[in-house]
N, C-alpha and C. Protein backbone atom coordinates (compact mmCIF):
# COMPACT_ATOMS: atom_id res chain seq x y z
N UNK A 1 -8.34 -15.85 -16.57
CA UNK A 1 -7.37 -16.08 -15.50
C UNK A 1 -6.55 -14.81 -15.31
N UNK A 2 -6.56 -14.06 -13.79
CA UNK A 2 -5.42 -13.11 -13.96
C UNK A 2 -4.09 -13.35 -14.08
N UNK A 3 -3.68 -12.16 -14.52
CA UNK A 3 -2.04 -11.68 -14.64
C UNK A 3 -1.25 -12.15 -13.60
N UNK A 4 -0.20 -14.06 -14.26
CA UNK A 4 0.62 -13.92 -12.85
C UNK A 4 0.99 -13.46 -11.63
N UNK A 5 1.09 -13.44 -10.61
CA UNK A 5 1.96 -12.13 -9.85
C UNK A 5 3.26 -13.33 -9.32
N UNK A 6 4.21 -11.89 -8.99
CA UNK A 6 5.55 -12.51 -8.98
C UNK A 6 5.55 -13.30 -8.07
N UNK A 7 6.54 -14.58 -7.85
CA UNK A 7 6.30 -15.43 -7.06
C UNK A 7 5.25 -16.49 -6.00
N UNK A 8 4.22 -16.41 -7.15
CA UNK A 8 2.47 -16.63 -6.72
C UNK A 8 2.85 -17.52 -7.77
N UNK A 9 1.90 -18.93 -7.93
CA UNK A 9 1.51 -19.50 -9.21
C UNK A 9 -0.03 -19.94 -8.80
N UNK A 10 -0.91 -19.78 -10.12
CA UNK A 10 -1.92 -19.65 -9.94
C UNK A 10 -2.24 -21.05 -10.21
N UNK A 11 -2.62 -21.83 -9.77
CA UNK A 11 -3.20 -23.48 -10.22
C UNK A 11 -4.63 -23.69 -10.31
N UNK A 12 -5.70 -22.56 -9.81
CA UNK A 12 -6.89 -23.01 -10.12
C UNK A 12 -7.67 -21.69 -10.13
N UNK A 13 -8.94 -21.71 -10.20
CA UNK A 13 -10.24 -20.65 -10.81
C UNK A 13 -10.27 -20.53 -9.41
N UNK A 14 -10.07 -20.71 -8.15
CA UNK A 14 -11.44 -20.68 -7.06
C UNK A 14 -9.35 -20.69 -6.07
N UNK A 15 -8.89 -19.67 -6.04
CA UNK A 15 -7.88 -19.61 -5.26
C UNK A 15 -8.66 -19.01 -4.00
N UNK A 16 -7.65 -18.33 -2.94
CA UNK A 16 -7.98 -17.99 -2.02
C UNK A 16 -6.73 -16.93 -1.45
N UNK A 17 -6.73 -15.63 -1.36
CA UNK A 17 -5.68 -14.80 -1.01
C UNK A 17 -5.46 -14.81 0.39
N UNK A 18 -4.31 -14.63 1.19
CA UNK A 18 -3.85 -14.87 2.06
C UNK A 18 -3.18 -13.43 2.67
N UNK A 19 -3.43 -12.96 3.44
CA UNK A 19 -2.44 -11.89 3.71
C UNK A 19 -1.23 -11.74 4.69
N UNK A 20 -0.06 -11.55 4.27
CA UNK A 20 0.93 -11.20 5.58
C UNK A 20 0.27 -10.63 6.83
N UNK A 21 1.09 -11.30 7.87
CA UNK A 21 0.84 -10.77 9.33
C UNK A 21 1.07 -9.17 9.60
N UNK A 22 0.11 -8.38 10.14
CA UNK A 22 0.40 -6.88 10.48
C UNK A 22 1.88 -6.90 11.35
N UNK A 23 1.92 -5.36 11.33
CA UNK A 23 2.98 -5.49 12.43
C UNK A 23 2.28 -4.94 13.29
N UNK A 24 2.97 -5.36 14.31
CA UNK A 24 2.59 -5.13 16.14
C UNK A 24 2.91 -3.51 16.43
N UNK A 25 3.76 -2.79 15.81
CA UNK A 25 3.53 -1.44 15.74
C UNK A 25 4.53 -0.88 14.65
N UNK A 26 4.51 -0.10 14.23
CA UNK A 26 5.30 0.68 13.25
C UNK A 26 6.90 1.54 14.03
N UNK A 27 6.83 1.54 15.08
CA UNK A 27 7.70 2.08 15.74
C UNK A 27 9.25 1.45 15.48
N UNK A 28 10.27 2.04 15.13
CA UNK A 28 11.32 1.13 14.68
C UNK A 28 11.63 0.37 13.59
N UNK A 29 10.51 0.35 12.91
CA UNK A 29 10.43 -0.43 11.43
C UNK A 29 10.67 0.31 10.50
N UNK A 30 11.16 -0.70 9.18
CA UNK A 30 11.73 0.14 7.88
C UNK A 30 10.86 -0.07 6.82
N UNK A 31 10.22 1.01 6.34
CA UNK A 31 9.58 0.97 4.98
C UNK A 31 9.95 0.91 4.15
N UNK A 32 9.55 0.21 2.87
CA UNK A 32 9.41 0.83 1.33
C UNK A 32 8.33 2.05 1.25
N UNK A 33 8.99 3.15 0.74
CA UNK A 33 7.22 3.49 -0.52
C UNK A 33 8.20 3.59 -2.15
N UNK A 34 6.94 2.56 -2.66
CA UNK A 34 7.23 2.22 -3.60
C UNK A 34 6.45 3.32 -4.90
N UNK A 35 7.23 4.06 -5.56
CA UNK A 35 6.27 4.98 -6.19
C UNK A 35 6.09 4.40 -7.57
N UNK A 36 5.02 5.13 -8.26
CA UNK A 36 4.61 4.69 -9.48
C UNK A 36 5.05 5.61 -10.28
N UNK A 37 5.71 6.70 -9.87
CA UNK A 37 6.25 7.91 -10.79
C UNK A 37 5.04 8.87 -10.91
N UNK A 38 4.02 8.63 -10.93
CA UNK A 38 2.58 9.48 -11.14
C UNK A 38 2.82 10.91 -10.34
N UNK A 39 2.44 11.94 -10.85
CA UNK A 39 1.93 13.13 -9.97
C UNK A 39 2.43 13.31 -8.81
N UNK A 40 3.15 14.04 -7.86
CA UNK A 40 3.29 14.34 -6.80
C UNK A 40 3.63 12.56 -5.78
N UNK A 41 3.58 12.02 -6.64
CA UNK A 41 4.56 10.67 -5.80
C UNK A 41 5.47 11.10 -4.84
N UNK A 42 6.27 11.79 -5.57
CA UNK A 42 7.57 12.12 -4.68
C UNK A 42 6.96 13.17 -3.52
N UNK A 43 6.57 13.77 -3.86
CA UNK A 43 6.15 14.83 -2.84
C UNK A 43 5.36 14.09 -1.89
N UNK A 44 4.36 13.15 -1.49
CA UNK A 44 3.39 12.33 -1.10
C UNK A 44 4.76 11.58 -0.22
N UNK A 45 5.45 11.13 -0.67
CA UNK A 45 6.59 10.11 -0.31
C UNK A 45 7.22 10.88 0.61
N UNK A 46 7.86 12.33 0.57
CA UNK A 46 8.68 12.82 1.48
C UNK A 46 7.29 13.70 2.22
N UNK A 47 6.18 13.90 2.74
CA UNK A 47 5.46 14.21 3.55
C UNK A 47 5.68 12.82 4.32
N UNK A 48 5.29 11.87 4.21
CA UNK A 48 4.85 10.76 4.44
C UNK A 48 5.82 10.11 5.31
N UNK A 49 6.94 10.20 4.31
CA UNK A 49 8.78 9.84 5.28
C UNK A 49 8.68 10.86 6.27
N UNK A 50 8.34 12.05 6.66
CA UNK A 50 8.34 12.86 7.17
C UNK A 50 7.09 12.66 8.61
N UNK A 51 5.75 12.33 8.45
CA UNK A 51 5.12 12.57 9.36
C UNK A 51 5.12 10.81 10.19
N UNK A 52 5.43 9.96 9.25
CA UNK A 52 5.41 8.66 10.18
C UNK A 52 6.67 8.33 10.51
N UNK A 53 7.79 9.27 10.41
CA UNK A 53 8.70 8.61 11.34
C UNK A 53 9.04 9.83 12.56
N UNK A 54 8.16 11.18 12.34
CA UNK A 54 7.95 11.94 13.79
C UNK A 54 7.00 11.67 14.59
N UNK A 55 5.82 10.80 13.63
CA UNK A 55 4.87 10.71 14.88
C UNK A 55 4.36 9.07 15.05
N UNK A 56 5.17 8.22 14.48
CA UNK A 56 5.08 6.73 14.82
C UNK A 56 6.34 5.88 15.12
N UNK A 57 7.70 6.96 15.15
CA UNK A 57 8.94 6.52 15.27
C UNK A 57 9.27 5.31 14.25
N UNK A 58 9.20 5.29 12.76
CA UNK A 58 9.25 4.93 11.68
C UNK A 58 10.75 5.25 11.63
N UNK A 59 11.66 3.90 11.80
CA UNK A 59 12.95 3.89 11.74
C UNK A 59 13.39 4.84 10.28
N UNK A 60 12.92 3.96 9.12
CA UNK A 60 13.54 4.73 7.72
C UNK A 60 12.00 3.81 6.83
N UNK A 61 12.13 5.32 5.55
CA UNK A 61 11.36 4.68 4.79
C UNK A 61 12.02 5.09 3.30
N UNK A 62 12.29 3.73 2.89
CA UNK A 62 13.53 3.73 1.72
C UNK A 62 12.09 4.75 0.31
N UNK A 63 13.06 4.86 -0.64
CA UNK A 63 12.05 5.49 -1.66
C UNK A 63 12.76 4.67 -3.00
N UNK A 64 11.43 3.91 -3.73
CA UNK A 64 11.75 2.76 -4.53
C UNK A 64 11.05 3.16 -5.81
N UNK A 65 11.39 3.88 -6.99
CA UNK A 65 10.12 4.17 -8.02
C UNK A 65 10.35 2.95 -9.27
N UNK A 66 9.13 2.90 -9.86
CA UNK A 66 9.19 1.79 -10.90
C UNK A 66 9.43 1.87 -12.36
N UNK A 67 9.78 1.23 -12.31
CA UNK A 67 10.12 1.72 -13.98
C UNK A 67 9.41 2.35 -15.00
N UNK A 68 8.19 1.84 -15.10
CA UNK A 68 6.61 2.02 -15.73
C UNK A 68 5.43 1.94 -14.77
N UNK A 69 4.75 2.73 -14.52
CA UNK A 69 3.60 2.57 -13.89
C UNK A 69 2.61 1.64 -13.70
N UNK A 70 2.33 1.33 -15.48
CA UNK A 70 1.27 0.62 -15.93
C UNK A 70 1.54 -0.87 -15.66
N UNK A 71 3.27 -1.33 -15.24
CA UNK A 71 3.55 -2.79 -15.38
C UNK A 71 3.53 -3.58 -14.02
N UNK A 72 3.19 -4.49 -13.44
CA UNK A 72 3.32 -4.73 -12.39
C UNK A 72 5.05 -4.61 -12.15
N UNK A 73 5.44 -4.65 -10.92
CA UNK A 73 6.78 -5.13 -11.12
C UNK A 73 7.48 -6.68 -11.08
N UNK A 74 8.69 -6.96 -11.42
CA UNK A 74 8.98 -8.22 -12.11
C UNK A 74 9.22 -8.87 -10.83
N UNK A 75 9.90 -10.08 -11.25
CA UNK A 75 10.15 -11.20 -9.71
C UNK A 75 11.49 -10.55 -9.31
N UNK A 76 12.25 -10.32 -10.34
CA UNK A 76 13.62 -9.43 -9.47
C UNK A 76 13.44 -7.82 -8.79
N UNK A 77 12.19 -7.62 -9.46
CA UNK A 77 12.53 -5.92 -8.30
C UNK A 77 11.68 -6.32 -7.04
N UNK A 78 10.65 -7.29 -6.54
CA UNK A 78 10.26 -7.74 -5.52
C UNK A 78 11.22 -8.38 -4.82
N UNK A 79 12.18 -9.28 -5.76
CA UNK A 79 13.06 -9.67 -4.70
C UNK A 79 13.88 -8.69 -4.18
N UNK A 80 14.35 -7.68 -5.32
CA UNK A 80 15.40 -6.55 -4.25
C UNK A 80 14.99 -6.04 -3.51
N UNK A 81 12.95 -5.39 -3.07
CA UNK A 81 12.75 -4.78 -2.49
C UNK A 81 12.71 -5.15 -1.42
N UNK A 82 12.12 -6.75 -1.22
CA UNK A 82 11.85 -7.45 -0.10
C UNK A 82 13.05 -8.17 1.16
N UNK A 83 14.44 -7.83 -0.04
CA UNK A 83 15.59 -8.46 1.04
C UNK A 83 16.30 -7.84 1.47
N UNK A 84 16.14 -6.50 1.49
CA UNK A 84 16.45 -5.78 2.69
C UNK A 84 15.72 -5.38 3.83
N UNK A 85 15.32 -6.46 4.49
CA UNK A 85 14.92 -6.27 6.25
C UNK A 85 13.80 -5.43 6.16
N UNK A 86 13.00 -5.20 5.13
CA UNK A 86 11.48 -4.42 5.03
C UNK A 86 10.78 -5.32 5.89
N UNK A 87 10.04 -4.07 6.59
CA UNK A 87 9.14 -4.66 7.51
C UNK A 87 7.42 -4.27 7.23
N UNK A 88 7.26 -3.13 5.93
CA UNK A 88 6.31 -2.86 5.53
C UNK A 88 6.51 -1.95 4.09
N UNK A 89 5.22 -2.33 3.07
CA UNK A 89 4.86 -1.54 1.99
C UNK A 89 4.20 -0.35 1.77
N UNK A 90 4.53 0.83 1.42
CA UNK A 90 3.29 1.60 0.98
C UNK A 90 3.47 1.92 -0.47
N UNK A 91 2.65 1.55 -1.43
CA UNK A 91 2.67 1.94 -2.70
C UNK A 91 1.47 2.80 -3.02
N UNK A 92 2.25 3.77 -4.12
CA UNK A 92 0.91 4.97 -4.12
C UNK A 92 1.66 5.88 -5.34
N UNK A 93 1.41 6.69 -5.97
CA UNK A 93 -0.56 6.56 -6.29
C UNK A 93 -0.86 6.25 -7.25
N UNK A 94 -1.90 5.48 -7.20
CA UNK A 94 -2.78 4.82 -8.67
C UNK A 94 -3.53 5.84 -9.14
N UNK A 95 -3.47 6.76 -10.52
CA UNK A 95 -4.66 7.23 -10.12
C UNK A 95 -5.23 7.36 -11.50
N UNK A 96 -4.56 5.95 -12.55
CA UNK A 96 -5.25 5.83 -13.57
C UNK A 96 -6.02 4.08 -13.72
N UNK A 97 -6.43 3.54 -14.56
CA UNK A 97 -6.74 2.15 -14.72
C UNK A 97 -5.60 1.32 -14.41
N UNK A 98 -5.15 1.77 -15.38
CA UNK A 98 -3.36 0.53 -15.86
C UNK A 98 -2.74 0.98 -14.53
N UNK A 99 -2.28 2.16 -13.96
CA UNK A 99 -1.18 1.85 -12.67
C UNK A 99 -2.13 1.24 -11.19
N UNK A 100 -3.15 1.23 -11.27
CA UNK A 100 -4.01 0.49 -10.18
C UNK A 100 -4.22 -0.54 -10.38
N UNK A 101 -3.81 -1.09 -11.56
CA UNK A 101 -3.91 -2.59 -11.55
C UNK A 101 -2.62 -3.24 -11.50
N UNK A 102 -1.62 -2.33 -12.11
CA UNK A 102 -0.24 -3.15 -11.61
C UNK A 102 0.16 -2.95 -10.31
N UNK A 103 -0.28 -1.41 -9.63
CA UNK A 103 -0.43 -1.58 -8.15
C UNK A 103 -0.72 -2.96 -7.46
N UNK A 104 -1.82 -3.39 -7.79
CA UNK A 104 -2.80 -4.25 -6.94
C UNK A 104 -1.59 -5.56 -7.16
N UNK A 105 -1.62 -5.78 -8.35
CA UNK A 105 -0.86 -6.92 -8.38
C UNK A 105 0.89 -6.84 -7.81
N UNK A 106 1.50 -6.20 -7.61
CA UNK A 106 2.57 -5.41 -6.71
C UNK A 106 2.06 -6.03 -5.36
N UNK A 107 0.85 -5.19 -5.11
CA UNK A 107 0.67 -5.35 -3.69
C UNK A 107 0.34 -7.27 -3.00
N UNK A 108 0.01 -7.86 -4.25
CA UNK A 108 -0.06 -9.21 -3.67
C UNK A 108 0.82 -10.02 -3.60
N UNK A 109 1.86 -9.38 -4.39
CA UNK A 109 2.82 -9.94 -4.86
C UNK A 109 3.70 -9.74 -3.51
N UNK A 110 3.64 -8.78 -2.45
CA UNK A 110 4.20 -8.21 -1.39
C UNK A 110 3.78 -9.44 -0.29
N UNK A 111 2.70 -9.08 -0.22
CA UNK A 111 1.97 -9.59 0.81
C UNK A 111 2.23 -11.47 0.55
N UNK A 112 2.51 -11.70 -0.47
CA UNK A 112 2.32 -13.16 -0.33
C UNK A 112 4.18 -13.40 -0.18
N UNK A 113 5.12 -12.29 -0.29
CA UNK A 113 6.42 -12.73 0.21
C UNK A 113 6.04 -12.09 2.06
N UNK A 114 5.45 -12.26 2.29
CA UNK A 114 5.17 -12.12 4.08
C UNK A 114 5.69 -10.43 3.99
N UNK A 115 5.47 -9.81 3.40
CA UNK A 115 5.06 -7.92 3.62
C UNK A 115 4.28 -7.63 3.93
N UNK A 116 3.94 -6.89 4.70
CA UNK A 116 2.36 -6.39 4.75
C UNK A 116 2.44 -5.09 4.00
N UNK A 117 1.28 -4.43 3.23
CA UNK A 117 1.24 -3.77 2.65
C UNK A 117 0.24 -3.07 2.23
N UNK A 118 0.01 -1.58 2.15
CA UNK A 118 -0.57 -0.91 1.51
C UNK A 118 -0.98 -0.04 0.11
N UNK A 119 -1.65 0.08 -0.78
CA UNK A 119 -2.15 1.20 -1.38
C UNK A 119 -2.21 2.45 -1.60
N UNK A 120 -1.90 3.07 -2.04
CA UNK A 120 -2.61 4.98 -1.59
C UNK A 120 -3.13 4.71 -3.52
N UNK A 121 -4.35 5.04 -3.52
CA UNK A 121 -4.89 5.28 -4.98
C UNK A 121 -6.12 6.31 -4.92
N UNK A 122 -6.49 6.43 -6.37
CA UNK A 122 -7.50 7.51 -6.43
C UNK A 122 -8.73 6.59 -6.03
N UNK A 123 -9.68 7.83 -5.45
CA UNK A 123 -10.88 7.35 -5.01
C UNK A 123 -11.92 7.17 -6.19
N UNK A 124 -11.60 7.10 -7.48
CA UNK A 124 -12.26 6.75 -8.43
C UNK A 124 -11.90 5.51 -9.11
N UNK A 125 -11.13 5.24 -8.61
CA UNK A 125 -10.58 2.98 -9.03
C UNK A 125 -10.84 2.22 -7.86
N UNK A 126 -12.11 2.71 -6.83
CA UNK A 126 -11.80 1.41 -6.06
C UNK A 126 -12.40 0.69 -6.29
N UNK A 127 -13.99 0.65 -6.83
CA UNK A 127 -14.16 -0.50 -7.51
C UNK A 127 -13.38 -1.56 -8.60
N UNK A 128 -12.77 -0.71 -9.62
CA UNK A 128 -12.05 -1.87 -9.98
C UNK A 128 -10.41 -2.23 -9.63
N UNK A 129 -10.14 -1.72 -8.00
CA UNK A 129 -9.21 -2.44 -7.24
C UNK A 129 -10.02 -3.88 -6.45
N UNK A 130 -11.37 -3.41 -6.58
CA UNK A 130 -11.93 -4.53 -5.55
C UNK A 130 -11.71 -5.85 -6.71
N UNK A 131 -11.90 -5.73 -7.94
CA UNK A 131 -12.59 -6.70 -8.79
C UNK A 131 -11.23 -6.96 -9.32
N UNK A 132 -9.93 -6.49 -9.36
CA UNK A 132 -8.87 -6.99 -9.10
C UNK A 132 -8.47 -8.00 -8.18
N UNK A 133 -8.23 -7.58 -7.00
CA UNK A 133 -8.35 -8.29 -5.61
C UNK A 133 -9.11 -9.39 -5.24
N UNK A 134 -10.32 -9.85 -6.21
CA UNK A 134 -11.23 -10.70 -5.96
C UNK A 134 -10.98 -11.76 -7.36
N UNK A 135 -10.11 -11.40 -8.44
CA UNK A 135 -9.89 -12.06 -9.37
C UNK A 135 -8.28 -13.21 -8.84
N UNK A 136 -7.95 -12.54 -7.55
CA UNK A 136 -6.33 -12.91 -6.80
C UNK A 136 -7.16 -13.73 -5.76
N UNK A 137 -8.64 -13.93 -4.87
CA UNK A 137 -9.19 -14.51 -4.24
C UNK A 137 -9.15 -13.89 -2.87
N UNK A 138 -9.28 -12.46 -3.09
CA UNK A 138 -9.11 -11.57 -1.46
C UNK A 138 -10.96 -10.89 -2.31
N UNK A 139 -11.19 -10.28 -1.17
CA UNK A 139 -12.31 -9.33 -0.70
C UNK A 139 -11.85 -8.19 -1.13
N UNK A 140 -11.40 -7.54 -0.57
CA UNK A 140 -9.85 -6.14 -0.65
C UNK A 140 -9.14 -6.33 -0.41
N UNK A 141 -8.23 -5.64 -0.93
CA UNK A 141 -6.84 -5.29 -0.94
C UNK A 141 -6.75 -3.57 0.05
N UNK A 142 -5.72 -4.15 0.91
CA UNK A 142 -5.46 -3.18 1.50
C UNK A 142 -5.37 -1.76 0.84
N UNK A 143 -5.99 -0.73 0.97
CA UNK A 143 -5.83 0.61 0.48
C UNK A 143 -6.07 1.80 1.38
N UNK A 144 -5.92 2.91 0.60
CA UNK A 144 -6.39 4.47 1.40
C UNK A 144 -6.34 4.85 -0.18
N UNK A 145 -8.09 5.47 -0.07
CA UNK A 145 -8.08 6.39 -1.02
C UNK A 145 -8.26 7.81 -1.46
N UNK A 146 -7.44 8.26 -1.79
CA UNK A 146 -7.27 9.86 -2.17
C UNK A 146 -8.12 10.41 -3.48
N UNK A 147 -8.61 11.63 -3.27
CA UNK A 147 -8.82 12.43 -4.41
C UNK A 147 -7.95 12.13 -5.79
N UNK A 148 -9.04 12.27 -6.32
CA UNK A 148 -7.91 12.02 -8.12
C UNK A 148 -7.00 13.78 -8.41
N UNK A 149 -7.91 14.51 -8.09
CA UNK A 149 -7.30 15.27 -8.32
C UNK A 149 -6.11 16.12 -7.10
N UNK A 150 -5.66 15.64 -6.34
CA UNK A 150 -4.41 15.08 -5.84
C UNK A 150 -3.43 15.41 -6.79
N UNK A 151 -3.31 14.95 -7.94
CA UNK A 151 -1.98 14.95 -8.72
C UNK A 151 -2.08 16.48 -9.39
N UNK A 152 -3.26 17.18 -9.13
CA UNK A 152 -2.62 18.71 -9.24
C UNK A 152 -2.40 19.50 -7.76
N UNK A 153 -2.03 19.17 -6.85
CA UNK A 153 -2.11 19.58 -6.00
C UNK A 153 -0.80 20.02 -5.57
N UNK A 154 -0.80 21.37 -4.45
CA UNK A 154 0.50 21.67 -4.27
C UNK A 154 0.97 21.36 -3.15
N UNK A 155 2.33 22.07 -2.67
CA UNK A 155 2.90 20.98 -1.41
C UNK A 155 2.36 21.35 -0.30
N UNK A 156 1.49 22.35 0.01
CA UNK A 156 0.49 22.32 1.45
C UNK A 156 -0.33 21.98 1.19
N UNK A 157 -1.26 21.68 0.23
CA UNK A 157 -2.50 20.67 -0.29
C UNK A 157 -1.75 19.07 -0.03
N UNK A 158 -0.80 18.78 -0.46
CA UNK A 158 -0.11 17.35 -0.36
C UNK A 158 0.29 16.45 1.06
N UNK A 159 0.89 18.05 2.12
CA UNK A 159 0.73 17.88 3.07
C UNK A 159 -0.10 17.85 4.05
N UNK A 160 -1.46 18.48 3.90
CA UNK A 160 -2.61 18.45 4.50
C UNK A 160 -3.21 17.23 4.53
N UNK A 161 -3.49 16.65 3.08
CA UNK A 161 -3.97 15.33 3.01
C UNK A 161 -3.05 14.30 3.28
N UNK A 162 -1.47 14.06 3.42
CA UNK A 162 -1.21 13.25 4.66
C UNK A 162 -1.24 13.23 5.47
N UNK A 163 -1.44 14.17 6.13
CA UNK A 163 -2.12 14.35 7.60
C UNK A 163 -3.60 13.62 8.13
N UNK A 164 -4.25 14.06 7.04
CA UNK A 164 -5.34 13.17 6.81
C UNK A 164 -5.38 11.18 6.75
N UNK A 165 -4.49 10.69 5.74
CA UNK A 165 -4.47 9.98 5.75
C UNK A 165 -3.44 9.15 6.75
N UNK A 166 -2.81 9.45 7.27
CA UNK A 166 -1.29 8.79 8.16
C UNK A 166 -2.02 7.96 9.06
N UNK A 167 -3.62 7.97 9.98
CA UNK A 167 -3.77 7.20 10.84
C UNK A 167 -4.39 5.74 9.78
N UNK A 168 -4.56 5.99 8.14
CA UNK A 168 -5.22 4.99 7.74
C UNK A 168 -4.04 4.25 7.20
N UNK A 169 -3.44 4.68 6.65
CA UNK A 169 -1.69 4.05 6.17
C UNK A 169 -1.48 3.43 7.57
N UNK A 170 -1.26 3.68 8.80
CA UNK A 170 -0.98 3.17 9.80
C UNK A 170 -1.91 1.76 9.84
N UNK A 171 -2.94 1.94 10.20
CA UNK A 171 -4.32 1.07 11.10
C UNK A 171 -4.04 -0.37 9.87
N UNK A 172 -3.71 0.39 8.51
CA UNK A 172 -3.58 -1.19 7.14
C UNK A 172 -2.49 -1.85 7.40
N UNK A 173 -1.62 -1.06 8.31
CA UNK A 173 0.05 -2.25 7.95
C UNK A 173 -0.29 -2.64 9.49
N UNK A 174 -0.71 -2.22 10.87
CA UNK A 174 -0.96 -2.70 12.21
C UNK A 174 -2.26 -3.32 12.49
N UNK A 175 -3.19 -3.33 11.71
CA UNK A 175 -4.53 -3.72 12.49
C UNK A 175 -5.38 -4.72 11.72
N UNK A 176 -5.27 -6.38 11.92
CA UNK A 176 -5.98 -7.46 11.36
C UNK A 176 -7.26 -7.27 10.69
N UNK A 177 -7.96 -6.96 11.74
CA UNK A 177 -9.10 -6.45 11.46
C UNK A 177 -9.10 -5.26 10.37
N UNK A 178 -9.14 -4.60 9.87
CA UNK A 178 -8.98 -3.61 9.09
C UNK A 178 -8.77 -4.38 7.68
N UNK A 179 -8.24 -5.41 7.41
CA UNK A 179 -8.44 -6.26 6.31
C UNK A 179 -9.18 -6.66 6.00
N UNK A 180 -10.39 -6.72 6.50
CA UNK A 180 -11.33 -7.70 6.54
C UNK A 180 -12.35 -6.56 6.40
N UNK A 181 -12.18 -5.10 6.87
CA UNK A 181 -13.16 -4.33 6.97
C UNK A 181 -14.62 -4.65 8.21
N UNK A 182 -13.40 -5.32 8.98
CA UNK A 182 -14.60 -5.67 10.06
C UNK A 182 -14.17 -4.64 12.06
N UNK A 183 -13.14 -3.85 11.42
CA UNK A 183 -13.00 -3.06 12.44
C UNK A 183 -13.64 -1.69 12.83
N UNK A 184 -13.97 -1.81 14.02
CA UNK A 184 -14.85 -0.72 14.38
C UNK A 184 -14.15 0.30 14.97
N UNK A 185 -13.14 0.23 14.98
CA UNK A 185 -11.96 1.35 15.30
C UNK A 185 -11.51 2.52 14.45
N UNK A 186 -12.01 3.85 14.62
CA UNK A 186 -12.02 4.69 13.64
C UNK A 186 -10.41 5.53 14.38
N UNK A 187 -10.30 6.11 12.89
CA UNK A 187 -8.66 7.41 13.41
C UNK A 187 -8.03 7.02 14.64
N UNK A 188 -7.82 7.93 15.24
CA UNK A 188 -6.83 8.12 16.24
C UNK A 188 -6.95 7.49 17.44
N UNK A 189 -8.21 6.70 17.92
CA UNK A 189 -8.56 5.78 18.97
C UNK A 189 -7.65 4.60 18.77
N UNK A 190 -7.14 4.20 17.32
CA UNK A 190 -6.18 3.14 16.73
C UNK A 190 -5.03 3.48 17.64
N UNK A 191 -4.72 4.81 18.32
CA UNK A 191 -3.02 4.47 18.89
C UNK A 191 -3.72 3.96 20.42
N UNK A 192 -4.41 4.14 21.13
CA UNK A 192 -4.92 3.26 22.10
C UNK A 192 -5.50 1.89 21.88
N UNK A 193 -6.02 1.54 21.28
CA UNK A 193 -6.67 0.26 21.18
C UNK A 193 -5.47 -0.77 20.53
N UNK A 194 -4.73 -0.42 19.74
CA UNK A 194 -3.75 -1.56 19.09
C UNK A 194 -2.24 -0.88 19.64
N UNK A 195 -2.45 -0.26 20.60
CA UNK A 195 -0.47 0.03 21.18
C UNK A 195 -0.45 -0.96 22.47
């Protein structure tokens, strides 16, 4: 049986995960990014505060780090994060076993208080983010995945690859489809097709 998640109770083998509603656009809305303390977090966090609220009009995106990486977080730091008027998650970066799994469980833990929410992890845990996510009764869990080696990277390497990633952080907290992995909408066609 998995690891509780906060405010979830698990009553049977054969659950079924549910995800918060996207938002209708990011424009005006207030983020979390929730860091794990890992590598260039912070740096990842202020690119990030930086390119989605010049180029998606991203009201504010608060900066929330966790105590321990490896732990999911408890029912009281979900509740503090979630009751201030958040309108979306980004947590990042996983880019060992233990913080991609308390990630994952973070992230359901979001999504089932009506957050919608994202991932940023290394591209070498997504299999066992999937087999996480499928032990909670989802398919996937919302993500974007980055290079592992990312966490040596410097601040125009850090900023390049959010550049890279900003239309996929976007398309996970705005676009239904994209949960499901059944959208045929690639990059930047996303600000026409879902504005």
């Amino acid at each position: 049986m998995p690891e509780p998640v906060p405010g979830v109770e698990n009553t049977s083998d054969s659950i079924e995960g549910e995800f918060a509603s996207r938002l209708d656009t990011l424009e005006d809305k207030s983020l979390v990014f929730v860091s794990l303390g890992t590598p260039n977090s912070k740096e990842l966090y202020e690119t990030i505060d930086e390119i989605l609220t010049d180029e998606f009009d991203v009201a504010s995106i608060e900066y929330y780090e966790k105590a321990h990486f490896s732990r999911p977080l408890t029912d009281e730091d979900v509740e503090n994060i979630t009751s201030n008027d958040v309108d979306g998650i980004i947590e990042g970066f996983a880019l060992c076993g233990s913080c991609n799994s308390s990630s994952s469980v973070d992230s359901i833990a979001f999504e089932n208080q009506g957050i919608p929410t994202v991932q940023i992890i290394s591209e070498d845990f997504i299999e066992l983010n999937r087999k996480i996510a499928d032990s909670y009764g989802y398919d996937e869990l919302p993500l974007v995945a980055i290079p592992q080696s990312t966490k040596y990277a410097d601040e125009n390497e850090v900023k390049e690859l959010c550049q890279k990633i900003r239309w996929s952080l976007r398309t996970m907290l705005t676009c239904e489809e994209c949960l499901g992995g059944e959208c045929s909408i690639d990059g930047e066609t996303h600000a026409e097709a879902t504005n």
